[in-house]
N, C-alpha and C. Protein backbone atom coordinates (compact mmCIF):
# COMPACT_ATOMS: atom_id res chain seq x y z
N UNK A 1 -91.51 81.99 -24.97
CA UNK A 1 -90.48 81.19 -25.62
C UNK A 1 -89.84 82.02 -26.72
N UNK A 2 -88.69 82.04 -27.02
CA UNK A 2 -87.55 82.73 -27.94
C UNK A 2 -87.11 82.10 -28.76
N UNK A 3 -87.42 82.62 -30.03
CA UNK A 3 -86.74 82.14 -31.28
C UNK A 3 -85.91 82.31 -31.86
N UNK A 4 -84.86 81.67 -32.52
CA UNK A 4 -83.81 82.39 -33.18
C UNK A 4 -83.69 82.74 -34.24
N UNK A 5 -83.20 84.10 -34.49
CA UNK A 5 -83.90 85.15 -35.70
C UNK A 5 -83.02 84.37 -36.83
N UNK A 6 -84.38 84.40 -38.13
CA UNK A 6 -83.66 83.39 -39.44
C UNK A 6 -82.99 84.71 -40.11
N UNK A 7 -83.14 83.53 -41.43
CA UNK A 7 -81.87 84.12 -42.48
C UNK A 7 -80.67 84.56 -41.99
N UNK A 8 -80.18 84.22 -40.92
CA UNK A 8 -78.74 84.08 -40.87
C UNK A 8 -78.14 82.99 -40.66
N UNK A 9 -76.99 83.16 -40.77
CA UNK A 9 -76.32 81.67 -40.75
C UNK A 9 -75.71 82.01 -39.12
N UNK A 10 -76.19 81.08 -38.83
CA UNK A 10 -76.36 80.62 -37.35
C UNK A 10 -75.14 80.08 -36.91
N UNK A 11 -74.02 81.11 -35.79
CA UNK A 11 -72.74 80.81 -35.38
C UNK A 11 -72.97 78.78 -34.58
N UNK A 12 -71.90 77.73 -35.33
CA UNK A 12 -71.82 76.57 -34.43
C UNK A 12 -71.83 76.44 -33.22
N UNK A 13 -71.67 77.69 -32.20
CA UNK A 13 -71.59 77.01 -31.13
C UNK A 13 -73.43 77.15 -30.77
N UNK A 14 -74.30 78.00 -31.55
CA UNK A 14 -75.06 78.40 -30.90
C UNK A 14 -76.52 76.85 -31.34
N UNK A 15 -75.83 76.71 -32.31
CA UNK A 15 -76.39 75.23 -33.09
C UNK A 15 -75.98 74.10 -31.84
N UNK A 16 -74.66 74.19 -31.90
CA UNK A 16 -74.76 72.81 -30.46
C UNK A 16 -75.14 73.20 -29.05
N UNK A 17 -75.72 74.21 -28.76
CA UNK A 17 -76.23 74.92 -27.85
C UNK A 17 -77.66 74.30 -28.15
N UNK A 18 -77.93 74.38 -29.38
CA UNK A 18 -79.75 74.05 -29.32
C UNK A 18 -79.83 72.50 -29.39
N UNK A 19 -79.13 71.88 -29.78
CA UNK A 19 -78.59 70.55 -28.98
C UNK A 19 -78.76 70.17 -28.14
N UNK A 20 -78.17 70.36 -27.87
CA UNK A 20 -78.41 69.97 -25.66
C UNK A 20 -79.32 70.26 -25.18
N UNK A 21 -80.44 71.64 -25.57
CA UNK A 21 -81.33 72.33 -25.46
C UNK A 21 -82.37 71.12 -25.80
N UNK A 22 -82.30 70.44 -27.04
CA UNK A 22 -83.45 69.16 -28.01
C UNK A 22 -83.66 68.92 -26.49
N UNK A 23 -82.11 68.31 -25.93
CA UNK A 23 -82.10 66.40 -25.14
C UNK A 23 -82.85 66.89 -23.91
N UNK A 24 -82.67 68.01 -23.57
CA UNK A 24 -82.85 68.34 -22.06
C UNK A 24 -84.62 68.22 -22.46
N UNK A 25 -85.20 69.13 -23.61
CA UNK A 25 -86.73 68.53 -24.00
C UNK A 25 -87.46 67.38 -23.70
N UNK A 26 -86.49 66.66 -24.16
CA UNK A 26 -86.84 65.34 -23.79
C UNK A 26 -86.90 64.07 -22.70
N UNK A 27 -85.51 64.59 -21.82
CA UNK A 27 -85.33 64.03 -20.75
C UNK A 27 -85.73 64.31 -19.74
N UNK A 28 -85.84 66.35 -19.78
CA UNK A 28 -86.69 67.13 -18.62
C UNK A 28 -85.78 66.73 -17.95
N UNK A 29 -83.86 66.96 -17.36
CA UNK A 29 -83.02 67.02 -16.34
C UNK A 29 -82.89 68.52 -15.94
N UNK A 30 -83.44 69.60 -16.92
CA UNK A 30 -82.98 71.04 -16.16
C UNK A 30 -81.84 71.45 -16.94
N UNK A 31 -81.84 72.75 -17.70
CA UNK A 31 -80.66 72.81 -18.25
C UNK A 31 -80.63 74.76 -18.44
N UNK A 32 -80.22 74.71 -17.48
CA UNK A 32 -79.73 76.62 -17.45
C UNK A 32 -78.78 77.04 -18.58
N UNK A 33 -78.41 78.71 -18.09
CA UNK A 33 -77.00 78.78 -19.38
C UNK A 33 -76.07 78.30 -18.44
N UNK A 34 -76.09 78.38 -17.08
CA UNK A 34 -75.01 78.24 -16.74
C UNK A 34 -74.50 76.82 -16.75
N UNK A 35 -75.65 75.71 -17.06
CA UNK A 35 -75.15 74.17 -17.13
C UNK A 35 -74.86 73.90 -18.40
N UNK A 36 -75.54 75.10 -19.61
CA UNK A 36 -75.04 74.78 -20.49
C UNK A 36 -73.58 74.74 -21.27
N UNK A 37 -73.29 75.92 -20.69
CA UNK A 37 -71.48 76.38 -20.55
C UNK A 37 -70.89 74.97 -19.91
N UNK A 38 -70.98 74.59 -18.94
CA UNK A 38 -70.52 73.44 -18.57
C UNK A 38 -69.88 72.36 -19.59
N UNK A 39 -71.95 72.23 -20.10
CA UNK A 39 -71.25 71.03 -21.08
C UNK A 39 -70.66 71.29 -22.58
N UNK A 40 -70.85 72.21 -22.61
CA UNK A 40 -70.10 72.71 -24.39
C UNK A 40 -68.96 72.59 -23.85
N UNK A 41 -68.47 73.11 -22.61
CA UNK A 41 -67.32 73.06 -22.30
C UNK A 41 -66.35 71.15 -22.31
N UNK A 42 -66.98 70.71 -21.87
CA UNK A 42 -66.84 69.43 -21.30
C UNK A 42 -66.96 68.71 -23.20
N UNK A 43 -67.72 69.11 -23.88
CA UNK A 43 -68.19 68.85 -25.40
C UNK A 43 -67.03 68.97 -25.89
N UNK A 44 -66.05 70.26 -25.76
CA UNK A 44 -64.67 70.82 -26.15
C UNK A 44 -63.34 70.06 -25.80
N UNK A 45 -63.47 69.19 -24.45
CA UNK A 45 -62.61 68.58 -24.15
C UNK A 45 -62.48 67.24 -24.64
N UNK A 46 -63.62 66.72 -24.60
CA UNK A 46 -63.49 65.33 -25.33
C UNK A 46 -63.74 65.61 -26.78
N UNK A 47 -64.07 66.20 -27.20
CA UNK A 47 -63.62 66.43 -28.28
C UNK A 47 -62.09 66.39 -28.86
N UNK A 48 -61.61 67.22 -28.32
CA UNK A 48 -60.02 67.66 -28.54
C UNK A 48 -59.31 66.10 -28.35
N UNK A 49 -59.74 65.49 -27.00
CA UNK A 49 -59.04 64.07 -26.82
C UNK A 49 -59.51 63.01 -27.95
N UNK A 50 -60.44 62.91 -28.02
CA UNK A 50 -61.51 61.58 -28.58
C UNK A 50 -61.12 61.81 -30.63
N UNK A 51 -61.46 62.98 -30.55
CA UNK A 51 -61.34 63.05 -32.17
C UNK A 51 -60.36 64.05 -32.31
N UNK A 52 -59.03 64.33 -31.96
CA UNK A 52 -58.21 65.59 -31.75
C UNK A 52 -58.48 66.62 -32.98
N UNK A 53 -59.78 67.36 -32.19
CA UNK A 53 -60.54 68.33 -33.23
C UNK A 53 -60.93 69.07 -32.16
N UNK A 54 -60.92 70.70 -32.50
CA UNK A 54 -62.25 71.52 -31.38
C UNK A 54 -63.47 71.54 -32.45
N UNK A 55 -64.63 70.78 -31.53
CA UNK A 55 -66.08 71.07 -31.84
C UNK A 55 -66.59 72.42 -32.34
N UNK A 56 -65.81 73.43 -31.50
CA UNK A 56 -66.33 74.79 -31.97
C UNK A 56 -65.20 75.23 -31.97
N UNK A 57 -65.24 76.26 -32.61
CA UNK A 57 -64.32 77.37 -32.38
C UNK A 57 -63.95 78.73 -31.40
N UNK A 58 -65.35 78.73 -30.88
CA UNK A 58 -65.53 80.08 -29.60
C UNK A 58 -64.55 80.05 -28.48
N UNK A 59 -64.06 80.64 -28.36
CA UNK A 59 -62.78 80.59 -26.70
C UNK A 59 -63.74 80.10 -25.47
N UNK A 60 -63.11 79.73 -24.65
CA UNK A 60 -63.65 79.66 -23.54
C UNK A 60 -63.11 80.14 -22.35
N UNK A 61 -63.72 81.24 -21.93
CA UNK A 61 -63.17 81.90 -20.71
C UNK A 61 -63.26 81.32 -19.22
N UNK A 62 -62.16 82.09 -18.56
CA UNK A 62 -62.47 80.89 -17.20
C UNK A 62 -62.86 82.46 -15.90
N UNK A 63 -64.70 82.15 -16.14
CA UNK A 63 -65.01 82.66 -15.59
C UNK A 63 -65.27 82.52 -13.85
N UNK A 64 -65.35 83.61 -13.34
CA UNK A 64 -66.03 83.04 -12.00
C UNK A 64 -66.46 81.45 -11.27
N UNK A 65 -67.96 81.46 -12.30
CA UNK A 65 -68.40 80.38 -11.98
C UNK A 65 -68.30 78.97 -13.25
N UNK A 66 -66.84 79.01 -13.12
CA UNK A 66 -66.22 78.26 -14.18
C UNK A 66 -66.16 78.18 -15.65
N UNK A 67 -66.26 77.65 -16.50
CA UNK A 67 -65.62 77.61 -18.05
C UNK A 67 -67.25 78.13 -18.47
N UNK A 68 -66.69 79.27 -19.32
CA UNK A 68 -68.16 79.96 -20.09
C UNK A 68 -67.81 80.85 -21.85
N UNK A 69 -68.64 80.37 -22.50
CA UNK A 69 -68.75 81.01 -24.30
C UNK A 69 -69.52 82.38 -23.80
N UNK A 70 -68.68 83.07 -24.11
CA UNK A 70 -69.55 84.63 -24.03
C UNK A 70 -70.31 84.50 -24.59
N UNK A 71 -70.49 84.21 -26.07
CA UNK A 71 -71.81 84.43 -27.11
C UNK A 71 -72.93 83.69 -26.48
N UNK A 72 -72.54 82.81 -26.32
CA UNK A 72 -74.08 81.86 -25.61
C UNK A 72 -74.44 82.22 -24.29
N UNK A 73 -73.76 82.61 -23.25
CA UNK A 73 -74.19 83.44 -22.44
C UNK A 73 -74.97 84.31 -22.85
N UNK A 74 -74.50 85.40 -23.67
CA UNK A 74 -75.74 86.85 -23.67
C UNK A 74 -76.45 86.46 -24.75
N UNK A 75 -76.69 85.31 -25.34
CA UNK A 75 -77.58 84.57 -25.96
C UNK A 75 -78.81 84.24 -25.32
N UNK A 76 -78.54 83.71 -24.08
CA UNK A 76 -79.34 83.12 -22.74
C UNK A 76 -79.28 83.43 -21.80
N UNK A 77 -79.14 84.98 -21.13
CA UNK A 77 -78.74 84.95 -20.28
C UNK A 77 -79.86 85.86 -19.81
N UNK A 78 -81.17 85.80 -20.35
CA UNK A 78 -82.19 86.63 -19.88
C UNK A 78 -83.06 85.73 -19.63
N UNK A 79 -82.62 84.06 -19.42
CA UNK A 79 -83.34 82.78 -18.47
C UNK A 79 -82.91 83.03 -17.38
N UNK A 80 -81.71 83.54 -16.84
CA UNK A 80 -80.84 83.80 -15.35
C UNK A 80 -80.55 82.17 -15.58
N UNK A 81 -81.62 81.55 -14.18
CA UNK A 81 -81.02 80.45 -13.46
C UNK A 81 -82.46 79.37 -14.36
N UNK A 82 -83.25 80.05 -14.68
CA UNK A 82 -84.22 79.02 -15.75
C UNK A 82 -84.02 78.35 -16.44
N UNK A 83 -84.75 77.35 -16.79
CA UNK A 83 -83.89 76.09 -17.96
C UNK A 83 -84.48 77.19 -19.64
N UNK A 84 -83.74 77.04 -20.05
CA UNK A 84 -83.57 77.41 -21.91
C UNK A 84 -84.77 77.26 -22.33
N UNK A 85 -85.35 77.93 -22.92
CA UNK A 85 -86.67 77.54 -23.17
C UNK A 85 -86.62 78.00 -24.77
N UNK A 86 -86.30 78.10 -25.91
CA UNK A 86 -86.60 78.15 -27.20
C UNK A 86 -87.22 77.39 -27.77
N UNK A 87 -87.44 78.13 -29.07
CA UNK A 87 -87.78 77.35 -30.62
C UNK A 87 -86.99 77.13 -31.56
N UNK A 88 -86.63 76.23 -32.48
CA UNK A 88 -85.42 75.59 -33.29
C UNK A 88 -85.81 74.46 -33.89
N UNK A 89 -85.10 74.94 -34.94
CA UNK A 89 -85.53 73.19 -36.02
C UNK A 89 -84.72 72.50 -36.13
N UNK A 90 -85.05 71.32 -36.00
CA UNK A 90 -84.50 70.18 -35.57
C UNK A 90 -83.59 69.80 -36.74
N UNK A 91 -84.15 70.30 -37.92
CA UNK A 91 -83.60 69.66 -39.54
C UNK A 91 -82.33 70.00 -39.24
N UNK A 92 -82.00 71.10 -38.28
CA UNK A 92 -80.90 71.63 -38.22
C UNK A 92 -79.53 70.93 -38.18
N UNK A 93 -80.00 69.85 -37.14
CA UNK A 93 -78.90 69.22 -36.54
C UNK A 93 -78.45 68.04 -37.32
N UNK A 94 -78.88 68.10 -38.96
CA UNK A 94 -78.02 67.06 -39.57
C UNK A 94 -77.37 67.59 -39.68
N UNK A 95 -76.64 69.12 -39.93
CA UNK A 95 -75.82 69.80 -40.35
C UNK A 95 -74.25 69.11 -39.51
N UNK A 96 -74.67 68.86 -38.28
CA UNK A 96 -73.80 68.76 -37.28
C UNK A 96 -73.15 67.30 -37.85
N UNK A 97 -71.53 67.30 -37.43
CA UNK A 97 -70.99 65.91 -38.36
C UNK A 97 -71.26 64.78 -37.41
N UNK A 98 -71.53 63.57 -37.42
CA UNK A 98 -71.68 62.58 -37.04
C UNK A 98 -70.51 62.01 -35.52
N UNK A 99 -69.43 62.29 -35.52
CA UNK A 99 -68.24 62.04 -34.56
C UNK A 99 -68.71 63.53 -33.90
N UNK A 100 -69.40 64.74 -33.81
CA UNK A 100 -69.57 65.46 -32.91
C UNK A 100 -71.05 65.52 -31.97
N UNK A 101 -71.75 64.63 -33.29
CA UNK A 101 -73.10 64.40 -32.20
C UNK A 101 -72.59 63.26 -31.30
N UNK A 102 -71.82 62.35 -31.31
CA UNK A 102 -71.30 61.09 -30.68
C UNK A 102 -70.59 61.91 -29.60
N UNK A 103 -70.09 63.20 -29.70
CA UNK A 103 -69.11 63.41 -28.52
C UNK A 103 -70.44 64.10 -27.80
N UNK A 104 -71.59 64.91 -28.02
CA UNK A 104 -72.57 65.78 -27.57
C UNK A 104 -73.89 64.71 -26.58
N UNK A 105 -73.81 63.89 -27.59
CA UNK A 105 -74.46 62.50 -26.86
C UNK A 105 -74.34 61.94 -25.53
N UNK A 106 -72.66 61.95 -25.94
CA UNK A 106 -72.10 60.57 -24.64
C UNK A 106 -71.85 62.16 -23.18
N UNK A 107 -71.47 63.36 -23.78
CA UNK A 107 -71.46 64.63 -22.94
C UNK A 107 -72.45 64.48 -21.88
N UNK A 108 -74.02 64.67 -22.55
CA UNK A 108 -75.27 64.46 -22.41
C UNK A 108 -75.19 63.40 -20.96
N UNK A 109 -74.92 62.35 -21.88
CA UNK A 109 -75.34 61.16 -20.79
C UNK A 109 -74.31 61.23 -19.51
N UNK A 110 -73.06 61.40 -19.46
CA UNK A 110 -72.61 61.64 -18.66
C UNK A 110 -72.55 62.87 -17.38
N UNK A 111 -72.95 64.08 -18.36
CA UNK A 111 -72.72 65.16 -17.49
C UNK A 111 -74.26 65.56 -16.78
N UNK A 112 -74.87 65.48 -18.23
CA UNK A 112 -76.29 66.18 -18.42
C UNK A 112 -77.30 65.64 -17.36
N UNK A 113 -77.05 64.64 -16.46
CA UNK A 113 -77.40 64.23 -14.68
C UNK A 113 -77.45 65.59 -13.67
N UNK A 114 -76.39 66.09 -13.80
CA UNK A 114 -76.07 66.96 -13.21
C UNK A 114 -76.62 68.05 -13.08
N UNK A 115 -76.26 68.81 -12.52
CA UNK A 115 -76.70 70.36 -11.62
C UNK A 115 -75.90 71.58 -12.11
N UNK A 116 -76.52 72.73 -12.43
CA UNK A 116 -75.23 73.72 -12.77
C UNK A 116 -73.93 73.62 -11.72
N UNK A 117 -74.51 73.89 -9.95
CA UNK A 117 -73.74 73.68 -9.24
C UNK A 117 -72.61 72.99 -9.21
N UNK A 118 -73.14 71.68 -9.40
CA UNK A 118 -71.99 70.75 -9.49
C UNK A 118 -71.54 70.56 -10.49
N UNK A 119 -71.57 70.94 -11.75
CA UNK A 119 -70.78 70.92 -12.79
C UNK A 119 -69.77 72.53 -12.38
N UNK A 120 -70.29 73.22 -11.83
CA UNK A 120 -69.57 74.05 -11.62
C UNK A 120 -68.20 73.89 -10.67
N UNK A 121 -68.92 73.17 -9.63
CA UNK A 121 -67.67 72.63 -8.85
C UNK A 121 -66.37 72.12 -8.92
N UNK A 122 -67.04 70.86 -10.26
CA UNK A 122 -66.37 70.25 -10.93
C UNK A 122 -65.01 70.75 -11.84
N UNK A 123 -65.87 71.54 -12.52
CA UNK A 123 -64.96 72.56 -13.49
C UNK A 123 -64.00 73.28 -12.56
N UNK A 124 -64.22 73.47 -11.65
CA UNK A 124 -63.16 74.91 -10.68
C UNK A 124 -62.21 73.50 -9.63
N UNK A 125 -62.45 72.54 -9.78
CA UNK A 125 -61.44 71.28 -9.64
C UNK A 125 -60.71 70.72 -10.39
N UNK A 126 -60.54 71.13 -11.44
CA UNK A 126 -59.81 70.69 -12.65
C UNK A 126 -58.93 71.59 -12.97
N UNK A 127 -57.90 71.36 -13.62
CA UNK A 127 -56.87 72.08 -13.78
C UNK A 127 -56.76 72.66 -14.74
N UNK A 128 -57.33 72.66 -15.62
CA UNK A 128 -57.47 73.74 -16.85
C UNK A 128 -58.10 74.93 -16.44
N UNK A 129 -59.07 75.16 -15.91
CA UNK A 129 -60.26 76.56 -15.40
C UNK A 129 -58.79 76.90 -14.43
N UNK A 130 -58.34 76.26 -13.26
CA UNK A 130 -57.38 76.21 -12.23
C UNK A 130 -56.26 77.49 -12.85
N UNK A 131 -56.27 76.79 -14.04
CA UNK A 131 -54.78 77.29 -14.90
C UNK A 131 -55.04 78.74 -15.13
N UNK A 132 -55.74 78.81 -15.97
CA UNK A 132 -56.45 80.15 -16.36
C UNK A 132 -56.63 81.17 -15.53
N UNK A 133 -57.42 80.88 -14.30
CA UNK A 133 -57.68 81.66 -13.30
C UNK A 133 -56.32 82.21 -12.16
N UNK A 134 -55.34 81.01 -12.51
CA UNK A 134 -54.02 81.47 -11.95
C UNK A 134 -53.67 82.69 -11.12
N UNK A 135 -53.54 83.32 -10.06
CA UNK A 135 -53.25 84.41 -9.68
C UNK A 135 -54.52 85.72 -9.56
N UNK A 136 -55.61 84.76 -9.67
CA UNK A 136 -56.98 85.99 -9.63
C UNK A 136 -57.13 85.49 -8.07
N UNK A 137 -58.17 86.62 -7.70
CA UNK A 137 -59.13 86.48 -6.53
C UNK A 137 -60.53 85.79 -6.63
N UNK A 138 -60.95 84.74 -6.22
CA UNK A 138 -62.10 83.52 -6.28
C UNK A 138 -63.43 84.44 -6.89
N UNK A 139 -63.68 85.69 -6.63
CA UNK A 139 -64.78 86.32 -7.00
C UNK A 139 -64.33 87.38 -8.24
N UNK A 140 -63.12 87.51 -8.68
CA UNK A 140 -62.31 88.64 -9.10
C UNK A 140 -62.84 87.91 -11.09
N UNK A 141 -63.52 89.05 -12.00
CA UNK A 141 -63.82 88.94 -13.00
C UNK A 141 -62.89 88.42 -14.00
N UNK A 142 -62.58 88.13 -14.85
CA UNK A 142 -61.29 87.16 -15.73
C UNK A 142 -62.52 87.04 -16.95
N UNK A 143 -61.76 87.37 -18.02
CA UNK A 143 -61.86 86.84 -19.38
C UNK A 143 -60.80 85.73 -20.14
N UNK A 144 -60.06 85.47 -19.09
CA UNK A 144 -58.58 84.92 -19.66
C UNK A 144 -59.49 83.86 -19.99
N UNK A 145 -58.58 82.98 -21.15
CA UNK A 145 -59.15 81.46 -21.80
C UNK A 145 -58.72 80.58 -21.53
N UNK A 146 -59.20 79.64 -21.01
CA UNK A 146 -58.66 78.11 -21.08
C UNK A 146 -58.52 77.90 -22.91
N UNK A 147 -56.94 77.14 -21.98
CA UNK A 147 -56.02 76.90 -23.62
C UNK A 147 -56.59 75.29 -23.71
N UNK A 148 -56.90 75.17 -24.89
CA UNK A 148 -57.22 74.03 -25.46
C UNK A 148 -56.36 73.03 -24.99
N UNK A 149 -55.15 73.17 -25.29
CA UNK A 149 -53.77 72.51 -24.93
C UNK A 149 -54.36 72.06 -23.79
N UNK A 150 -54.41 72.82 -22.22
CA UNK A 150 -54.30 72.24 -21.35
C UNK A 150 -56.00 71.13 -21.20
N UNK A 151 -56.67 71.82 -21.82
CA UNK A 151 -57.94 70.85 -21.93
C UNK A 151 -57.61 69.58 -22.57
N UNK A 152 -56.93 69.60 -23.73
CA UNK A 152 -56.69 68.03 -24.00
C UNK A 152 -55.94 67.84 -23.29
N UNK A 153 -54.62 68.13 -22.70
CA UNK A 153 -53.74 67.53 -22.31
C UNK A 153 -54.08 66.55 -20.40
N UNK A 154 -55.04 67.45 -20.05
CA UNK A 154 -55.75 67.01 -19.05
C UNK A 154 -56.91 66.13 -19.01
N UNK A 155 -57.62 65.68 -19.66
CA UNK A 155 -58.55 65.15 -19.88
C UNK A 155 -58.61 63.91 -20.94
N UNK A 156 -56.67 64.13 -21.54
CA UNK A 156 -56.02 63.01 -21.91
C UNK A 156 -55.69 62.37 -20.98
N UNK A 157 -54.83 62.89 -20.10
CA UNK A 157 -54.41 62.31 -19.14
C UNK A 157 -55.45 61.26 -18.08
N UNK A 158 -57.09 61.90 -17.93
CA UNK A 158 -57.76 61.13 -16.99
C UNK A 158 -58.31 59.84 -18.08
N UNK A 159 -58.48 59.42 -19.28
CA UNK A 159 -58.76 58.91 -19.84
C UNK A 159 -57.50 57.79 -19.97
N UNK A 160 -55.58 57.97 -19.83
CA UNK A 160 -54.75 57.34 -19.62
C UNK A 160 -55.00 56.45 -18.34
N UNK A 161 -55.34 56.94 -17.00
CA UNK A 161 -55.41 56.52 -15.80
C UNK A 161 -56.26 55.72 -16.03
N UNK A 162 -57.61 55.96 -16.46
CA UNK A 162 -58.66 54.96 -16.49
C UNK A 162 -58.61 53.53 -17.56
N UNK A 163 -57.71 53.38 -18.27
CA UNK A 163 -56.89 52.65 -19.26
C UNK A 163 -56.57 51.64 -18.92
């Protein structure tokens, strides 16, 4: 198990990373890096709609196997396809503001069912990753970012329909 080295001040996304990391503790659903990218990702969108704020600040690239934070990748990325396995203090997460554990929560319950796979699927069906990847080849490497813009503006939109 891997700890994260103190006395530094610990980048936000990697704090709501150990987040999701708590719930999956507890619920035991399975939670890779690659499902974790998912939902920070998915964390970012309702965010932007719900409280028109980004949760984090890290870009999100529209990789291969859909929307991914570089930093938290090579953060975790020596689990491969293993669920996250660290150590982290919990005191931590008062730090986090109250309207972003509410968006990390309801993320959780909704997404956090799921499978990297199919969150992956998911993501490469949506039109923001869609956007980004624009004009690549399905296996072809991309750092380009999904623009926030089109993340709220899409994920406004499915929240209009359902209205």
């Amino acid at each position: 198990m891997k700890k994260m080295p103190k006395n530094t001040k610990k980048p936000k996304i990697l704090l709501l990373s150990e987040y999701f990391i708590s719930k999956n503790k507890k619920e035991n659903l399975g939670l890779s890096n690659k499902k974790l990218q998912k939902l920070l990702y998915y964390a970012q969108a309702w965010s932007l709609v719900l409280n028109d704020q980004k949760i984090f600040n890290d870009k999100i690239e529209a990789w291969v196997h859909g929307p991914a934070i570089p930093l938290v990748y090579f953060t975790f990325k020596d689990f491969g396809f293993k669920d996250i396995d660290i150590k982290f203090d919990t005191k931590e997460f008062d730090s986090i503001a109250k309207e972003d554990k509410k968006i990390l929560d309801e993320v959780w319950r909704v997404y956090g069912k799921f499978d990297a796979p199919y969150l992956e699927a998911l993501s490469h069906n949506e039109t923001p990753w869609q956007e980004a990847r624009k004009g690549l080849l399905p296996h072809e490497m991309s750092n380009n970012e999904i623009s926030t813009e089109s993340m709220k503006q899409y994920y406004g939109q499915k929240i209009q329909r359902t209205s």
